[in-house]
PDB file of N, CA and C in Angstrom:
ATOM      1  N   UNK A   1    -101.056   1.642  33.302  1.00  0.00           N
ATOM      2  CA  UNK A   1    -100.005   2.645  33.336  1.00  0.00           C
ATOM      3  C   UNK A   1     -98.828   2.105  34.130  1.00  0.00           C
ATOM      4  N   UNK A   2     -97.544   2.616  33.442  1.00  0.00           N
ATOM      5  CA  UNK A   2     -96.394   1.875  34.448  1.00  0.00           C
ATOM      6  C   UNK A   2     -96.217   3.126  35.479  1.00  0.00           C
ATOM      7  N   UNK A   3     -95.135   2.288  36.380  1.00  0.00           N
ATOM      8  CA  UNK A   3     -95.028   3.176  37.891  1.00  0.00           C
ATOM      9  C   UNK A   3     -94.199   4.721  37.039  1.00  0.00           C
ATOM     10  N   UNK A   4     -93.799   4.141  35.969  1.00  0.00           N
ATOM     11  CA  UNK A   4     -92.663   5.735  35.377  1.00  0.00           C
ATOM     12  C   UNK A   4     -93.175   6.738  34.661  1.00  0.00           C
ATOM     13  N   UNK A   5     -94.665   6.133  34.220  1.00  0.00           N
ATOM     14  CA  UNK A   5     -95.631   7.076  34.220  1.00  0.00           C
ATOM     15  C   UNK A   5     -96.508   8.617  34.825  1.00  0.00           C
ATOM     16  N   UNK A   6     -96.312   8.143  36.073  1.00  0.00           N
ATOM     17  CA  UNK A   6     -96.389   9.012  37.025  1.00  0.00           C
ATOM     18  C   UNK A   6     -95.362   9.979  37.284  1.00  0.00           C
ATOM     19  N   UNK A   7     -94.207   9.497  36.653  1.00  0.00           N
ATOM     20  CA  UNK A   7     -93.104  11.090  36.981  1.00  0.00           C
ATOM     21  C   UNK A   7     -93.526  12.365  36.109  1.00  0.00           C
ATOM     22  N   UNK A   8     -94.103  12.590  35.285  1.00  0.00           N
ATOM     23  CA  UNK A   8     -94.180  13.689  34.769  1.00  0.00           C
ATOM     24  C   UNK A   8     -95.179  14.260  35.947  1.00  0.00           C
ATOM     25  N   UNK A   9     -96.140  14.056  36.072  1.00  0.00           N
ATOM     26  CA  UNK A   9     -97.636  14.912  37.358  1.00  0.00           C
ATOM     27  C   UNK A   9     -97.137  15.019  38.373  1.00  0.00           C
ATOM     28  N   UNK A  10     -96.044  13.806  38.604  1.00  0.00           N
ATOM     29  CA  UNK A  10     -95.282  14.274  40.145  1.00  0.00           C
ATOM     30  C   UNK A  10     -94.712  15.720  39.948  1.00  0.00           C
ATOM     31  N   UNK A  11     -94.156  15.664  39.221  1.00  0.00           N
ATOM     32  CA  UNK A  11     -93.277  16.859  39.052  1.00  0.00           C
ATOM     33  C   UNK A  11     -93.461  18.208  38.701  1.00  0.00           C
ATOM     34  N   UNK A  12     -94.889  17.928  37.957  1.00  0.00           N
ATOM     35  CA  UNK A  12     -95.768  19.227  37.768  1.00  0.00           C
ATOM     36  C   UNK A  12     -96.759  19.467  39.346  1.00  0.00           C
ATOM     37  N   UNK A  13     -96.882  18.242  39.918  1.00  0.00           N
ATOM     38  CA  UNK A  13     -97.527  18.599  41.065  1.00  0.00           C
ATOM     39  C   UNK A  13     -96.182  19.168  42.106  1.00  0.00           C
ATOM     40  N   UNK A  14     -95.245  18.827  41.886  1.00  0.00           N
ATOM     41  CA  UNK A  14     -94.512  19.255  42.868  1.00  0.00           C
ATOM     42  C   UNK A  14     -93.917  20.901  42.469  1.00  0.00           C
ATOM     43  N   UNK A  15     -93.544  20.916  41.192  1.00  0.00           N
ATOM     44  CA  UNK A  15     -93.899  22.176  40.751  1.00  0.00           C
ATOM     45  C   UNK A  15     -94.558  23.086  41.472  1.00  0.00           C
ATOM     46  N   UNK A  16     -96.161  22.979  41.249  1.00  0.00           N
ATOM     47  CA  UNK A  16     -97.121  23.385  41.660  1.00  0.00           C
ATOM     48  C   UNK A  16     -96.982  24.112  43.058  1.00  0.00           C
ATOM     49  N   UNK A  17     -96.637  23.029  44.255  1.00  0.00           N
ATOM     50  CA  UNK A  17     -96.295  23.103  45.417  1.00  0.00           C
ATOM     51  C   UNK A  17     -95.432  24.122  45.638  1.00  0.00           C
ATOM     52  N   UNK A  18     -94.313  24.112  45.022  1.00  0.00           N
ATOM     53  CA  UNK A  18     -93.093  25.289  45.350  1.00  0.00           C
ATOM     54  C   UNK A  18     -93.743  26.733  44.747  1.00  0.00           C
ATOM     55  N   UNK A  19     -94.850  26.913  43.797  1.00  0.00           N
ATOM     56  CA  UNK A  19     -95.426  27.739  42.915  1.00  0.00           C
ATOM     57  C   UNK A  19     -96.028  28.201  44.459  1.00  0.00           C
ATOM     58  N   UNK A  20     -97.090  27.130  45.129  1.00  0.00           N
ATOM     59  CA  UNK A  20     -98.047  27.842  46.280  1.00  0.00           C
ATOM     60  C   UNK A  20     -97.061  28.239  47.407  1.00  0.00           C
ATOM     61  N   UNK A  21     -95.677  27.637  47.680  1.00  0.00           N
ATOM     62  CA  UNK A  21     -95.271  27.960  48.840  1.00  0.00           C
ATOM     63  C   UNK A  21     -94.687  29.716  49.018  1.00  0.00           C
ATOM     64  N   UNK A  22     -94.342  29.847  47.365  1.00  0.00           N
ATOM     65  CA  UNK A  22     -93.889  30.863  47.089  1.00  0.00           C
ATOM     66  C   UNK A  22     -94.770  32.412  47.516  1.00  0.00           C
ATOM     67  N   UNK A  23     -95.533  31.779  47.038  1.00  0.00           N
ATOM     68  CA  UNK A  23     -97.026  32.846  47.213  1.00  0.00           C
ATOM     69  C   UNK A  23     -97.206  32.706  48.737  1.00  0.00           C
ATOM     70  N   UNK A  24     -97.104  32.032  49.265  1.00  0.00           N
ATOM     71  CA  UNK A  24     -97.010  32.344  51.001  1.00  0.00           C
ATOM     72  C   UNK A  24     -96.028  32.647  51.359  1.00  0.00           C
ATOM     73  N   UNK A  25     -94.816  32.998  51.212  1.00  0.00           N
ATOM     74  CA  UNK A  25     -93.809  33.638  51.905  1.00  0.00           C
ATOM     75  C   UNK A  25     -94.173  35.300  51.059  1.00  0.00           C
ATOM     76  N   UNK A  26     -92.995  36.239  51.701  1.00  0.00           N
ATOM     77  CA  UNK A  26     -93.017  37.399  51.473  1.00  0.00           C
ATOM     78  C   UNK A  26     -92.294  37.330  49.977  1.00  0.00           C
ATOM     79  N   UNK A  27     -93.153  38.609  49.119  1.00  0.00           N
ATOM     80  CA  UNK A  27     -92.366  38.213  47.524  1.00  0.00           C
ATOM     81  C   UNK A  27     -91.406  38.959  47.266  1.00  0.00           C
ATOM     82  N   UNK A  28     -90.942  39.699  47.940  1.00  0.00           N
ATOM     83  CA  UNK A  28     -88.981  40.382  47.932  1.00  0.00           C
ATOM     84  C   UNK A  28     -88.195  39.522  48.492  1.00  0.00           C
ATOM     85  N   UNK A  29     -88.233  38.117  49.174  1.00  0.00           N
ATOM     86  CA  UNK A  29     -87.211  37.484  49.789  1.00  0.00           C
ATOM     87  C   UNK A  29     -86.672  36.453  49.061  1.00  0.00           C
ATOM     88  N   UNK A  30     -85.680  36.385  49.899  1.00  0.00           N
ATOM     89  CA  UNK A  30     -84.923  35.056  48.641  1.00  0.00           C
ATOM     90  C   UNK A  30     -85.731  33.804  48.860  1.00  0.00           C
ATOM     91  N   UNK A  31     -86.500  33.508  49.715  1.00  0.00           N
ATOM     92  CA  UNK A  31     -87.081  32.000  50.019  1.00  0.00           C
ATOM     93  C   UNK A  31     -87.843  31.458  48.993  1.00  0.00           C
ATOM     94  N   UNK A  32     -88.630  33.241  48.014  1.00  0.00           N
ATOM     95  CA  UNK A  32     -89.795  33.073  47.216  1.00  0.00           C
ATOM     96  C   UNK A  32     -88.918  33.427  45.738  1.00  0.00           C
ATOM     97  N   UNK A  33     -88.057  33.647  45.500  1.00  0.00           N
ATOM     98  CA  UNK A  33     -87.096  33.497  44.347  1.00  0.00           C
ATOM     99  C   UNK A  33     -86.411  31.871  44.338  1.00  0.00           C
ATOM    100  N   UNK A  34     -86.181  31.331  45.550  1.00  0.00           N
ATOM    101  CA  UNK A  34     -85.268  30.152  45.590  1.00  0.00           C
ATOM    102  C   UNK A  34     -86.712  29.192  44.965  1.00  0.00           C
ATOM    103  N   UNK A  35     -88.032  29.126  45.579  1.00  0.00           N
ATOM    104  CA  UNK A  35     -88.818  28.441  45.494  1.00  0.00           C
ATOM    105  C   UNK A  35     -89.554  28.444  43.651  1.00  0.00           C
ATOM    106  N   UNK A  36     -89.734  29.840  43.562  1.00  0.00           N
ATOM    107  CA  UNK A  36     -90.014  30.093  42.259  1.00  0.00           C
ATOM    108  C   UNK A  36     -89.429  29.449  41.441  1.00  0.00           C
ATOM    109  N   UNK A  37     -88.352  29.212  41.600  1.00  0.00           N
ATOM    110  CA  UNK A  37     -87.452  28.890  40.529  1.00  0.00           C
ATOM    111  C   UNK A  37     -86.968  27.389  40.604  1.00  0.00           C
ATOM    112  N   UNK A  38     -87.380  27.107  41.587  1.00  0.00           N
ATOM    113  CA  UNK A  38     -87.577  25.470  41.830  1.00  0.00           C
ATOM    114  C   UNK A  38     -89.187  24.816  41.019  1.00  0.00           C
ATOM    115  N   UNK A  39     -89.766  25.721  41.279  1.00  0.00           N
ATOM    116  CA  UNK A  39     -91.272  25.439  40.825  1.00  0.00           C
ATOM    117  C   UNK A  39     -90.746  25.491  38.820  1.00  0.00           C
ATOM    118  N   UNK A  40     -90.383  26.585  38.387  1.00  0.00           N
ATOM    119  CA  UNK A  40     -89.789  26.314  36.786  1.00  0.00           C
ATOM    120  C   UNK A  40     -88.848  25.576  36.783  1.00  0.00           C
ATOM    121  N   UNK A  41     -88.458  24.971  37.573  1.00  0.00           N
ATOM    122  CA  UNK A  41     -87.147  23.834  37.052  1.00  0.00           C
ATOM    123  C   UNK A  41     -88.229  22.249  37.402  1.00  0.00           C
ATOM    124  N   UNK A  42     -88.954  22.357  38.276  1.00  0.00           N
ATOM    125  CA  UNK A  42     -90.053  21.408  38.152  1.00  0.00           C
ATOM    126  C   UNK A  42     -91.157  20.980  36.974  1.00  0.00           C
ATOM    127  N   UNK A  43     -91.444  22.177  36.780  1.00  0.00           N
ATOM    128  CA  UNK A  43     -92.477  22.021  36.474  1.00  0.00           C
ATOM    129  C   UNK A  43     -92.516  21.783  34.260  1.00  0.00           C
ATOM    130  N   UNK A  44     -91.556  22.556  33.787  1.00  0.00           N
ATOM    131  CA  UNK A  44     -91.048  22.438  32.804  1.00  0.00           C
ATOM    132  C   UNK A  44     -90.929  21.290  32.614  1.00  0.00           C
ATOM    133  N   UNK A  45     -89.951  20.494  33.331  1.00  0.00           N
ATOM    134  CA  UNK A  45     -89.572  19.127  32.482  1.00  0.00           C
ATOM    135  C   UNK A  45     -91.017  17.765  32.410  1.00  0.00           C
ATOM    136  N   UNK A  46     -91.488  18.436  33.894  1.00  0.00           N
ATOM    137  CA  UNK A  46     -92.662  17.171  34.487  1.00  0.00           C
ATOM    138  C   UNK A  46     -93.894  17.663  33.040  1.00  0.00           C
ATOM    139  N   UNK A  47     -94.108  18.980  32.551  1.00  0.00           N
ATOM    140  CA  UNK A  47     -94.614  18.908  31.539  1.00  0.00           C
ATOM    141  C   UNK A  47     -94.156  18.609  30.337  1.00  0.00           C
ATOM    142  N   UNK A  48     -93.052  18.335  29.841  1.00  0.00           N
ATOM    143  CA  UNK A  48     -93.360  17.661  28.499  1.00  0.00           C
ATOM    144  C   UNK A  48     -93.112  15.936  28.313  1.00  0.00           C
ATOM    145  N   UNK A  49     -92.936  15.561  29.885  1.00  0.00           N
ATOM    146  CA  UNK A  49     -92.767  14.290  30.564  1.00  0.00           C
ATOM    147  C   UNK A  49     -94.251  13.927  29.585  1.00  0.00           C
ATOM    148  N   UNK A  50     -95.416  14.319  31.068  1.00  0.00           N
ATOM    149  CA  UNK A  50     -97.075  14.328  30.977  1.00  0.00           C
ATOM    150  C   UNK A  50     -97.025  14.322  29.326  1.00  0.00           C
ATOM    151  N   UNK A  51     -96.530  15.033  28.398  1.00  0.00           N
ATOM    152  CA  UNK A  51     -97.513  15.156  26.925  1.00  0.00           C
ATOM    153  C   UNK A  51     -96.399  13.967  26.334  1.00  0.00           C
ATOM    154  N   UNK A  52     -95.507  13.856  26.880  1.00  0.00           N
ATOM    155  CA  UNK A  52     -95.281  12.647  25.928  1.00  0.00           C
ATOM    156  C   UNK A  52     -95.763  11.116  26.592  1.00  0.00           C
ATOM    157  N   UNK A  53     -96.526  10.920  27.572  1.00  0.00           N
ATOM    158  CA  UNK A  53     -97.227  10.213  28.459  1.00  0.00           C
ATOM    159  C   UNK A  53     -98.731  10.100  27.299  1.00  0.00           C
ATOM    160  N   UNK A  54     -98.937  11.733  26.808  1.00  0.00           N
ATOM    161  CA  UNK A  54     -99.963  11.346  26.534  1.00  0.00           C
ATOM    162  C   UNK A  54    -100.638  11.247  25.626  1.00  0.00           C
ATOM    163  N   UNK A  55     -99.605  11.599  24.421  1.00  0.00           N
ATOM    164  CA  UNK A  55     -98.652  11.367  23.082  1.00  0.00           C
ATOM    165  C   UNK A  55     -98.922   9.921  22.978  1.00  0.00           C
ATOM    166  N   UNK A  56     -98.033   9.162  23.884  1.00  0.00           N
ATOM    167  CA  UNK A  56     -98.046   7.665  24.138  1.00  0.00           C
ATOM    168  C   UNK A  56     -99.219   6.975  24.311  1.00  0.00           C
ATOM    169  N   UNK A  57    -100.073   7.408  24.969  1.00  0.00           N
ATOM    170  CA  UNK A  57    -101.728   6.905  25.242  1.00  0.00           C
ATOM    171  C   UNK A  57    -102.459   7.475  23.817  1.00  0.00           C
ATOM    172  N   UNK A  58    -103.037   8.398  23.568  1.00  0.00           N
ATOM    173  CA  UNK A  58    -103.736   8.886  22.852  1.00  0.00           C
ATOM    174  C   UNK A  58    -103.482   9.154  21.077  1.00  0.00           C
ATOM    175  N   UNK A  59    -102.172   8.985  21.161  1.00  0.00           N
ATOM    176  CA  UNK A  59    -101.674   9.343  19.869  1.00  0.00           C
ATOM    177  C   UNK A  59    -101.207  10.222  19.251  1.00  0.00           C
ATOM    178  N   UNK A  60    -100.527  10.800  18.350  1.00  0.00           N
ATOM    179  CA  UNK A  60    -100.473  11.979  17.884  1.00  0.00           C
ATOM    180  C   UNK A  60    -101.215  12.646  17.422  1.00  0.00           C
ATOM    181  N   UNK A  61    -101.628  14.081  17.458  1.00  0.00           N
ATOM    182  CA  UNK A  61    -102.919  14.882  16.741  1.00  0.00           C
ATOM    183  C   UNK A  61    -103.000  14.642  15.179  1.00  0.00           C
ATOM    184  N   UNK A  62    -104.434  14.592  14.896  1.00  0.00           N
ATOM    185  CA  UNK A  62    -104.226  14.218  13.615  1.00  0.00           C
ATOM    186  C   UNK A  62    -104.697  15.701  12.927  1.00  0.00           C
TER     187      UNK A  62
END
């Protein structure tokens, strides 16, 4: 796997992260709207990164 491989999971993992931080702050504040919405601007692109990663490995469905 090349090192540019890894950007899609980064990004769904980092996603992820802003997804859990969110859920620990209070959910009426802006910290957990700012974060939320960092987590969908993450996490969106790092997934269709990953399927074309794995598109690339595995092939297209037959």
């Amino acid at each position: 796997m090349r090192r540019r491989d890894y950007l899609g999971p980064a990004l769904c993992g980092l996603g992820a992260a802003c997804m859990l931080a969110a859920l620990a702050v209070e959910f009426d504040s802006t910290a957990a709207r700012i974060l939320m919405a960092a987590a969908a601007i993450l996490f969106v692109p790092g997934a269709y990164v990953t399927l074309a990663l794995v598109r690339r490995l595995a092939g297209p469905p037959r």
